[in-house]
C-alpha atoms as a PDB file:
ATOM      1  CA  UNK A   1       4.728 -12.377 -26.089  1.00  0.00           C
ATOM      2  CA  UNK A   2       6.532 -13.527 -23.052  1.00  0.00           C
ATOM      3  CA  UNK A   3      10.264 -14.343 -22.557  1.00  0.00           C
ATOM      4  CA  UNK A   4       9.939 -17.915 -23.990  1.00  0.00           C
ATOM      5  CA  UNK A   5       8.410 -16.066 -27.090  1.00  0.00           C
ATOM      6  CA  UNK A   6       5.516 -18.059 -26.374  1.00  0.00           C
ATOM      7  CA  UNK A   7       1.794 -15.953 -26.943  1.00  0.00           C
ATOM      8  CA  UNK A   8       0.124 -15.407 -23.522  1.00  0.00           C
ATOM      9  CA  UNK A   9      -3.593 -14.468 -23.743  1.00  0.00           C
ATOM     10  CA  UNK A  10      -6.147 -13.712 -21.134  1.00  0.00           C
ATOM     11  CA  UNK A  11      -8.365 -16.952 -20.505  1.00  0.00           C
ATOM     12  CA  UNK A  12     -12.290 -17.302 -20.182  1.00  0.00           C
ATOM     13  CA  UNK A  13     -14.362 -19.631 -21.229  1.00  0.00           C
ATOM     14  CA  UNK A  14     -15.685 -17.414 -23.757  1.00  0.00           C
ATOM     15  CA  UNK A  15     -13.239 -17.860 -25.802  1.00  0.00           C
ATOM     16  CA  UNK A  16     -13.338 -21.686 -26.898  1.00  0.00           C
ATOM     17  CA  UNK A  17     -13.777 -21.078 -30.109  1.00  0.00           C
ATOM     18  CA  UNK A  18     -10.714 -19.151 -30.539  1.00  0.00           C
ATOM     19  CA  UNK A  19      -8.499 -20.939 -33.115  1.00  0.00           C
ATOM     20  CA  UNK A  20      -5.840 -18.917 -32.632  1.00  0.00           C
ATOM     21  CA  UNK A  21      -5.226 -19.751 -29.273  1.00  0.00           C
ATOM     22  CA  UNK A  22      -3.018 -23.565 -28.901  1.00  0.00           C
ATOM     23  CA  UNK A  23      -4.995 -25.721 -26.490  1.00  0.00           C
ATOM     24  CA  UNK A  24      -1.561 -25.906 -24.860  1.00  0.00           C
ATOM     25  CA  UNK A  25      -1.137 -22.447 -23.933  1.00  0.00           C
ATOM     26  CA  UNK A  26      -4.528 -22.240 -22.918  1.00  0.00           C
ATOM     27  CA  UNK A  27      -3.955 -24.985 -20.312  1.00  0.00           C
ATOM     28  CA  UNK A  28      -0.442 -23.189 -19.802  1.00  0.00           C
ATOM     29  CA  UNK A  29      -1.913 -20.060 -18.284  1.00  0.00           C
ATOM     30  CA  UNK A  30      -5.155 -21.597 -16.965  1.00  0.00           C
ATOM     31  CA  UNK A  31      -3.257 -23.725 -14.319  1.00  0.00           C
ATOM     32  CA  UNK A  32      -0.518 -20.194 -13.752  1.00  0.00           C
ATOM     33  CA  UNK A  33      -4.170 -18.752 -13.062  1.00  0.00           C
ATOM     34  CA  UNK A  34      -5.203 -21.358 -10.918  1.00  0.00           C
ATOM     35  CA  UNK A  35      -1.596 -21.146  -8.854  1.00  0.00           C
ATOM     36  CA  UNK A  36      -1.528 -17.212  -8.818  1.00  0.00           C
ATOM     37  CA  UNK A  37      -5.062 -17.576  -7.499  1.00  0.00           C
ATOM     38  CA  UNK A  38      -4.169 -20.267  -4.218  1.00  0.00           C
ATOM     39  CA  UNK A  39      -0.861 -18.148  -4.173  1.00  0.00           C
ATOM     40  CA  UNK A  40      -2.877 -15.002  -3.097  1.00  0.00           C
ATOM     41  CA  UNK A  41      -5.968 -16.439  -1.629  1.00  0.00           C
ATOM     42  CA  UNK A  42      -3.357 -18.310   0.948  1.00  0.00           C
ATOM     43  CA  UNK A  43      -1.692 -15.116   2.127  1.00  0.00           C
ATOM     44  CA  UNK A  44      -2.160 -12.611   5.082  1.00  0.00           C
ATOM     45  CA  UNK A  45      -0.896 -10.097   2.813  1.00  0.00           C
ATOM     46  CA  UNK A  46      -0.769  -8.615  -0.466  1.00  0.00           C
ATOM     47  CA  UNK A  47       1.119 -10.505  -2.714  1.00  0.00           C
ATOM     48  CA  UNK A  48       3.923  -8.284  -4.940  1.00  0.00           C
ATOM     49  CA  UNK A  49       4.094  -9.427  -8.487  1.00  0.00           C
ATOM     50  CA  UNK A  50       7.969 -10.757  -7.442  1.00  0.00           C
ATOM     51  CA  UNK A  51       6.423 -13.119  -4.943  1.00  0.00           C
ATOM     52  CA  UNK A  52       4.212 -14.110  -7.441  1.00  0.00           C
ATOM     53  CA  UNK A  53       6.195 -14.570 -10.402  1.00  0.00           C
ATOM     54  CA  UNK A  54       9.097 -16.760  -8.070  1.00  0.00           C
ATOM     55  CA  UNK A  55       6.106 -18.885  -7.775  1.00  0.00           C
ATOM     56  CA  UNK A  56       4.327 -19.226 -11.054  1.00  0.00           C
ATOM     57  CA  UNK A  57       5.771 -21.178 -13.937  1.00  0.00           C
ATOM     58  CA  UNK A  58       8.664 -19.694 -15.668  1.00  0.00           C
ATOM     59  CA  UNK A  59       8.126 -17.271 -18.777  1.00  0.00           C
ATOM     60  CA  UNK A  60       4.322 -16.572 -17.236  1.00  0.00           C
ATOM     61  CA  UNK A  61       3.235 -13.123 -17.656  1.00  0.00           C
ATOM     62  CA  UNK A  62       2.276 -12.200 -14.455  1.00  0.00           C
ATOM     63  CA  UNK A  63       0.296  -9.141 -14.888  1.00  0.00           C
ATOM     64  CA  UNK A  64      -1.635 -11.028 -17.926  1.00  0.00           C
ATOM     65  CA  UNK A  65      -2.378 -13.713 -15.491  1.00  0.00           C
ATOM     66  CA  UNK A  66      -3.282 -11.219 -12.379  1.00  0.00           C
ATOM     67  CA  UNK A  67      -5.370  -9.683 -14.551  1.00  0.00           C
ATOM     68  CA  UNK A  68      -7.223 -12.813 -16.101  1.00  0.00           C
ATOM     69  CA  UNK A  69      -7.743 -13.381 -12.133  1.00  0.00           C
ATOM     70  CA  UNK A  70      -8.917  -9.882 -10.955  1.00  0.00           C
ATOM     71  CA  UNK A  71     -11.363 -10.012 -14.400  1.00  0.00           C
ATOM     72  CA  UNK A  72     -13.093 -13.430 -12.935  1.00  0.00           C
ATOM     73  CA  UNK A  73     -13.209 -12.398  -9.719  1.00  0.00           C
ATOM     74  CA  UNK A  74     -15.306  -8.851 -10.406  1.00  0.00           C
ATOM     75  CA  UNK A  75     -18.557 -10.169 -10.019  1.00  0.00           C
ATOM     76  CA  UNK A  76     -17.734 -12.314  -7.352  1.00  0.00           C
ATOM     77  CA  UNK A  77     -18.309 -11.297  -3.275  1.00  0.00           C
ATOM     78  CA  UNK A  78     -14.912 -10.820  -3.361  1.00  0.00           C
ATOM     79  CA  UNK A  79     -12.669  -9.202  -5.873  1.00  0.00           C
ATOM     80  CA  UNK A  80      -9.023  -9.272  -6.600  1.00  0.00           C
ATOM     81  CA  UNK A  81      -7.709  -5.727  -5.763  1.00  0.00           C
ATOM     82  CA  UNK A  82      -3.777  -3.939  -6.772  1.00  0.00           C
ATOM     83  CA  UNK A  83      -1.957  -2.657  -3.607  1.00  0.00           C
ATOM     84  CA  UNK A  84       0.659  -0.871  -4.584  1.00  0.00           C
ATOM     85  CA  UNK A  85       2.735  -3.594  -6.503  1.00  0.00           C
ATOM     86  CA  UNK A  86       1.043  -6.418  -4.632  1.00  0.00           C
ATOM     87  CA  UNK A  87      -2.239  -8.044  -4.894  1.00  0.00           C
ATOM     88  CA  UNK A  88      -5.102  -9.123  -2.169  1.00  0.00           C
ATOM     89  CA  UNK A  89      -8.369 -10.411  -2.128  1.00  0.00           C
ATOM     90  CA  UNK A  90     -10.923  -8.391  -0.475  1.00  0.00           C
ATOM     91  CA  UNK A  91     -14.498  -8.242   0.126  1.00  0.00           C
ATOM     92  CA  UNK A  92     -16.838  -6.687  -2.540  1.00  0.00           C
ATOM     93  CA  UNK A  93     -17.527  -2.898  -2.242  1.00  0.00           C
ATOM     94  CA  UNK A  94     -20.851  -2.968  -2.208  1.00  0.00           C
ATOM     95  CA  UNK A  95     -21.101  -5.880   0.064  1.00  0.00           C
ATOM     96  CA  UNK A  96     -18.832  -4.210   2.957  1.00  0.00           C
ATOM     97  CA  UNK A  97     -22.070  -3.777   5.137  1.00  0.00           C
ATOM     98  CA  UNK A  98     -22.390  -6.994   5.489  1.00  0.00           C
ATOM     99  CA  UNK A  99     -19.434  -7.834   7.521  1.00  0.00           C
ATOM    100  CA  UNK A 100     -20.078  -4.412   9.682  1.00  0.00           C
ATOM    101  CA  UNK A 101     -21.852  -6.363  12.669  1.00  0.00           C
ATOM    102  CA  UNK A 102     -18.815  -9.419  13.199  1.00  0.00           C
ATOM    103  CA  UNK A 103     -16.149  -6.278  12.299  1.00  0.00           C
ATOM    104  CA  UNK A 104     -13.256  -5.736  15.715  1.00  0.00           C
ATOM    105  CA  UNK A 105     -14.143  -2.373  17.153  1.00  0.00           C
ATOM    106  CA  UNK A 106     -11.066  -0.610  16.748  1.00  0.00           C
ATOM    107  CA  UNK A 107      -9.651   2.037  18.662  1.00  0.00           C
ATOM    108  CA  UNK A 108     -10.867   5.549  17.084  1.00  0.00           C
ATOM    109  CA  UNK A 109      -8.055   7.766  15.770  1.00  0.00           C
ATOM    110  CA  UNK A 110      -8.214  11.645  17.630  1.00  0.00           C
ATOM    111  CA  UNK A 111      -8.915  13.957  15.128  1.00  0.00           C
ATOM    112  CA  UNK A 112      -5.507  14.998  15.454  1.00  0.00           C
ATOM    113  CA  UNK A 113      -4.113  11.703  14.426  1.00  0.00           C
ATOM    114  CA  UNK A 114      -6.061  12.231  11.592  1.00  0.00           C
ATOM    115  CA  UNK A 115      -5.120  15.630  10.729  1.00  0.00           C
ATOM    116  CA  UNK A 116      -1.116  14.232  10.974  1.00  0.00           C
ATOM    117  CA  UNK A 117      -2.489  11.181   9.064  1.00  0.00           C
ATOM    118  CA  UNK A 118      -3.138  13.022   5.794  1.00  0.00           C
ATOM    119  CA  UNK A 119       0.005  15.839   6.031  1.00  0.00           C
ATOM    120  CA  UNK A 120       2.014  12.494   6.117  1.00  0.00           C
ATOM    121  CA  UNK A 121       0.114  10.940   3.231  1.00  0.00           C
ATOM    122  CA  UNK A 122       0.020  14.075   1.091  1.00  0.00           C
ATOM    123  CA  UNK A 123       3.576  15.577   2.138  1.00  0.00           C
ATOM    124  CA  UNK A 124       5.658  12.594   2.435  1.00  0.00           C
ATOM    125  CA  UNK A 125       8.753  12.491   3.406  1.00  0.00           C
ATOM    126  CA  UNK A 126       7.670  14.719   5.826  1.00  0.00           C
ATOM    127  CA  UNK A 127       9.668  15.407   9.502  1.00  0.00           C
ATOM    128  CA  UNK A 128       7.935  16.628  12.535  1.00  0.00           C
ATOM    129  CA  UNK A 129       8.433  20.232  12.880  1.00  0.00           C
ATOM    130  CA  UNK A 130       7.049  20.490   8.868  1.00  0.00           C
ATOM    131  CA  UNK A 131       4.381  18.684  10.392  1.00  0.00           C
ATOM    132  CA  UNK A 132       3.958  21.005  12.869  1.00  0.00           C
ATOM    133  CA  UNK A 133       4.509  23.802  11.071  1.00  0.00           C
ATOM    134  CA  UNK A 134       1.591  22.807   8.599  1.00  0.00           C
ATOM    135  CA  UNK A 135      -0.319  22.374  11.073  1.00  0.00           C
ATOM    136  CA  UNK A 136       0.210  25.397  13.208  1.00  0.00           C
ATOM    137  CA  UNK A 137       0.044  23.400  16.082  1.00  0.00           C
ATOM    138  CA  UNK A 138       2.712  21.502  17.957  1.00  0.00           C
ATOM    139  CA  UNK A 139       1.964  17.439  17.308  1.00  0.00           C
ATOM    140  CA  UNK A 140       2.813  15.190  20.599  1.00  0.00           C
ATOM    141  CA  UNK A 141       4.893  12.268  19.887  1.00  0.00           C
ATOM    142  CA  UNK A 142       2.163  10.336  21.252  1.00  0.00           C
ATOM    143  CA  UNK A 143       0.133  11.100  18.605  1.00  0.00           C
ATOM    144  CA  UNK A 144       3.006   9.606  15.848  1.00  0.00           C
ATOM    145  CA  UNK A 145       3.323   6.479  18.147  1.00  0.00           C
ATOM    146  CA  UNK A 146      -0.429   5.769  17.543  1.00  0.00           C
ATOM    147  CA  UNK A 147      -0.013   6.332  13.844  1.00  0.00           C
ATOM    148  CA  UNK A 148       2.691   3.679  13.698  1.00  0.00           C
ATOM    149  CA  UNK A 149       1.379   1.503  15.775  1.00  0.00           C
ATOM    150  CA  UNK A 150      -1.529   1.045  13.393  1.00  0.00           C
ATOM    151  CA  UNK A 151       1.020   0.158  10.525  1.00  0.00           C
ATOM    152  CA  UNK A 152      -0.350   3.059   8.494  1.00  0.00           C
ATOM    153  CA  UNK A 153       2.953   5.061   9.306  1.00  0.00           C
ATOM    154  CA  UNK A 154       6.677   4.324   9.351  1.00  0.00           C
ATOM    155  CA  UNK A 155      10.060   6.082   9.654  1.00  0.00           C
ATOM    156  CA  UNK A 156      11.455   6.403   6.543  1.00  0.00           C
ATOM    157  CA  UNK A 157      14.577   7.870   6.594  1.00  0.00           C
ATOM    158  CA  UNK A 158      16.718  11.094   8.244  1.00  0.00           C
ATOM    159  CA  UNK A 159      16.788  14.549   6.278  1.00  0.00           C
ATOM    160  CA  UNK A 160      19.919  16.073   5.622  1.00  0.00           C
ATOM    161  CA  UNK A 161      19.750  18.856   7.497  1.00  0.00           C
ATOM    162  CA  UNK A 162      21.179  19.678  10.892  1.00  0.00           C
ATOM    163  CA  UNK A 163      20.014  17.431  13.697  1.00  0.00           C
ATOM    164  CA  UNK A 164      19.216  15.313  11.148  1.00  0.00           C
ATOM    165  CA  UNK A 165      15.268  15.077  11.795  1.00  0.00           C
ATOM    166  CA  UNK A 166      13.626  11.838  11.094  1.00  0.00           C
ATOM    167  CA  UNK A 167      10.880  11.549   8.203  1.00  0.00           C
ATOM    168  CA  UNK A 168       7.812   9.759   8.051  1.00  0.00           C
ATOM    169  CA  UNK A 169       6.012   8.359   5.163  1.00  0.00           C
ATOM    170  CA  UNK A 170       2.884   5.782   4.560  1.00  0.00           C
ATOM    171  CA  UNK A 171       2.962   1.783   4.392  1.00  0.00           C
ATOM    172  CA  UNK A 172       1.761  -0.497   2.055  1.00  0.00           C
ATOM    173  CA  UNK A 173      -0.844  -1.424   4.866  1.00  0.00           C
ATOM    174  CA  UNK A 174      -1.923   2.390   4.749  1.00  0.00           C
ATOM    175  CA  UNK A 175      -3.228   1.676   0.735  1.00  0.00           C
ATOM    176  CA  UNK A 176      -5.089  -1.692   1.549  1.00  0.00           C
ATOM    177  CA  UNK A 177      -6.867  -0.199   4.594  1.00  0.00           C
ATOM    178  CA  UNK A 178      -7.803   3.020   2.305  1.00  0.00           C
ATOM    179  CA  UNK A 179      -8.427   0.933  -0.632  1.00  0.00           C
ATOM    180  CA  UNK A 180      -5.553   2.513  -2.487  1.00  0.00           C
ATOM    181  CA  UNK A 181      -3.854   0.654  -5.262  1.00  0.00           C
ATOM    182  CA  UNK A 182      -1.496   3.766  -4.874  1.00  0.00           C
ATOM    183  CA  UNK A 183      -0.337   6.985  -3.039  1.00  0.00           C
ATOM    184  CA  UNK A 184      -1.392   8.736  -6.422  1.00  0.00           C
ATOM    185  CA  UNK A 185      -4.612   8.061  -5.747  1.00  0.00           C
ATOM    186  CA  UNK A 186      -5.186   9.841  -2.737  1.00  0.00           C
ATOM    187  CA  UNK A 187      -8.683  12.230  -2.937  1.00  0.00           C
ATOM    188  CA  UNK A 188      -8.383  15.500  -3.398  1.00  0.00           C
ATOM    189  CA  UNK A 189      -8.662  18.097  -0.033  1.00  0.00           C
ATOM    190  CA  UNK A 190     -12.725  18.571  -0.399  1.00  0.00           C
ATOM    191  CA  UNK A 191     -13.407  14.629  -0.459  1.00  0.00           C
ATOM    192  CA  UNK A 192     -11.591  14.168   2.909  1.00  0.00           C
ATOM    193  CA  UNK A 193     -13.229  16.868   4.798  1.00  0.00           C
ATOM    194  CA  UNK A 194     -16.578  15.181   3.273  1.00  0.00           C
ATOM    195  CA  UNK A 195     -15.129  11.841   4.695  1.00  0.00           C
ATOM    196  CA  UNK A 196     -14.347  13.414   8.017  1.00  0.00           C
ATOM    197  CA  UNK A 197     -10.919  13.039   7.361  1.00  0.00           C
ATOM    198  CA  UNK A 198     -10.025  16.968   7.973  1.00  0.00           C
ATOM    199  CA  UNK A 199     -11.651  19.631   9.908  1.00  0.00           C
ATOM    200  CA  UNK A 200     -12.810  23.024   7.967  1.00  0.00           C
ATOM    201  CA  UNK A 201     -10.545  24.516  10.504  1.00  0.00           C
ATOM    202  CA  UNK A 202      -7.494  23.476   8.605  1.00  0.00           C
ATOM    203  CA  UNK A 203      -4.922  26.223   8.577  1.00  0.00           C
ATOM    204  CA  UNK A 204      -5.415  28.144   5.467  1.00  0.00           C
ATOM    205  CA  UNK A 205      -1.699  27.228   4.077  1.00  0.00           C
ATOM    206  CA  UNK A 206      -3.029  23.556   3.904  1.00  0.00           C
ATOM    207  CA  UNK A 207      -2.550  22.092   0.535  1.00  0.00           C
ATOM    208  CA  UNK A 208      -2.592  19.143  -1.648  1.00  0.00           C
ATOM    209  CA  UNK A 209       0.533  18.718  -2.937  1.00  0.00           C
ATOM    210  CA  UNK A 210       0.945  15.767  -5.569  1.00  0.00           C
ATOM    211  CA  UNK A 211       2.102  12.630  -3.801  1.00  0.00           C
ATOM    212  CA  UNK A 212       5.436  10.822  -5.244  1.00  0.00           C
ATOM    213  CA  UNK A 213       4.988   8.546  -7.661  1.00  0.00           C
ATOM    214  CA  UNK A 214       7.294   5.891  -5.274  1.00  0.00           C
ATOM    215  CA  UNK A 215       6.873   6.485  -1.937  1.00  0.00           C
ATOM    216  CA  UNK A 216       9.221   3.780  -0.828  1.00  0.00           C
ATOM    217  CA  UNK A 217      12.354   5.519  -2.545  1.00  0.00           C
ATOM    218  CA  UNK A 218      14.421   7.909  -0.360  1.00  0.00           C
ATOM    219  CA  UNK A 219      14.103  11.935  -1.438  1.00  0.00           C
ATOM    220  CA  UNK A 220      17.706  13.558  -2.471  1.00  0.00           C
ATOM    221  CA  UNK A 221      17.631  15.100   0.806  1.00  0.00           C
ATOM    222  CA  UNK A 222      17.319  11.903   3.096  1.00  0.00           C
ATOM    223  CA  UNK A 223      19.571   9.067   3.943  1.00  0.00           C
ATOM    224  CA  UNK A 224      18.343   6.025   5.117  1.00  0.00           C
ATOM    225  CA  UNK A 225      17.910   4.742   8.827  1.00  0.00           C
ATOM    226  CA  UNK A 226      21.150   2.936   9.854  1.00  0.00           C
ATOM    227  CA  UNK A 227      21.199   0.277  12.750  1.00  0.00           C
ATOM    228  CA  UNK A 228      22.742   2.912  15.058  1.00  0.00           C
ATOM    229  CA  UNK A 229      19.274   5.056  13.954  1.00  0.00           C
ATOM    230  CA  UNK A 230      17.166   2.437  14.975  1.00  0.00           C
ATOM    231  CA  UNK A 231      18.900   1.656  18.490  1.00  0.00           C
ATOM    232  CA  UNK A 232      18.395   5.174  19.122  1.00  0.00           C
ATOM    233  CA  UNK A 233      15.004   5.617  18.357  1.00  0.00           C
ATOM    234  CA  UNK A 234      14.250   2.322  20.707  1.00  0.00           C
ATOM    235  CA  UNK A 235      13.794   0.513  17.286  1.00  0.00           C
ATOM    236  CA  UNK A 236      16.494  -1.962  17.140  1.00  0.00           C
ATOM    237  CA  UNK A 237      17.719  -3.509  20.364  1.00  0.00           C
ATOM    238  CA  UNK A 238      21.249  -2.420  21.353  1.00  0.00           C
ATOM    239  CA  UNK A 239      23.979  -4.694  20.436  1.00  0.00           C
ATOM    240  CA  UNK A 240      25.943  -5.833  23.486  1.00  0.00           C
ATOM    241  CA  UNK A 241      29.789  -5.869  23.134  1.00  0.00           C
ATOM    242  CA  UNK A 242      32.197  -8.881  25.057  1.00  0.00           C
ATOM    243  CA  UNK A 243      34.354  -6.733  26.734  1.00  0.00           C
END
């Protein structure tokens, strides 16, 4: 049931002879699947399901429809994926070889990068000297710069400790590249040194610690990045006064 108390049912052509279903509210969510589908197909992005449901007709069940979309689309050369609480289309799977030969050479990540890539991913909110320290090695800040430049990476916040260290956490453009619908489903430590994600020279007090179930809220021990933070990390462009 949906807030107009109205009865909102996956659609498919299957089910025509479903007498239980009103021909109007058939038609109802076949055109909200129609919309949610130009909706998504239109965007450079992934859609969230707010986005979505400002757009669709009111009292739609979004997810119902999203997921009447993402069932017709699973056969298809591209499927409907879940990033994070947005959705995308994106290329089959199996069909990814395919677009290997017209694919932008990008610039390879240093193993590293990497390395810094998946502490971030698996200890996030993480600062730089916990970084380092899990790492046993001191990390340049060149090697962070690359990471957000990407758009895989981003400052999160400040811990509350003295000096007030900056943290870093993943993006919502570090799922869709990994095919992630969330941080939860990150692989465990033996699938990325399979990948070629992590050496087998990790330091032995490397571990997988379970990700946050919402990466985008600030930890008890952070606050979050004020404009003054962002002018001095060269993120915000200083204000200038009249004198």
């Amino acid at each position: 049931m949906n807030e107009t108390g109205a009865k909102i049912v996956p659609f498919s052509r299957e089910d025509d002879d479903d007498l239980d279903i009103n021909p109007a509210e058939r038609l109802h969510l076949a055109e909200a699947v129609r919309m949610a589908e130009a909706v998504v197909f239109a965007s450079a992005e992934p859609v969230s399901l707010k986005a979505l449901a400002a757009r669709l007709p009111e009292g739609v069940d979004v997810p119902a429809v999203m997921e009447e979309v993402r069932r017709q689309y699973e056969r298809r050369g591209v499927n409907l994926v879940r990033v994070g609480d947005a959705w995308a289309f994106r290329t089959a799977g199996d069909l990814a070889f395919l677009m290997s030969r017209d694919a932008v050479q990008q610039k390879k990540l240093s193993r590293a990068a990497l390395e810094v890539l998946a502490i971030i991913a698996y200890h996030q909110p993480v600062t730089r000297a916990e970084i380092e320290e899990i790492r046993g090695v001191e990390t340049s800040k060149g090697t962070l710069d690359t990471l957000m430049e990407t758009g895989w990476v981003r400052m999160r916040g400040r811990r509350r400790t003295p000096g007030r260290p900056v943290t870093y956490g993943t993006t919502e453009a570090f799922l869709d590249h990994f095919g992630l619908e969330e941080i939860r489903d990150l692989p465990g430590i033996d699938e990325l040194k399979g990948a070629g994600l992590l050496s087998a020279r990790m330091p032995s007090n490397f571990a997988v610690p379970q990700p946050p179930a919402d990466p985008d809220s600030l930890a008890d021990d952070e606050d979050p990045l004020t404009d003054i933070d962002l002018e001095e990390l060269g993120l915000l462009t200083p204000r200038v006064t009249d004198d």
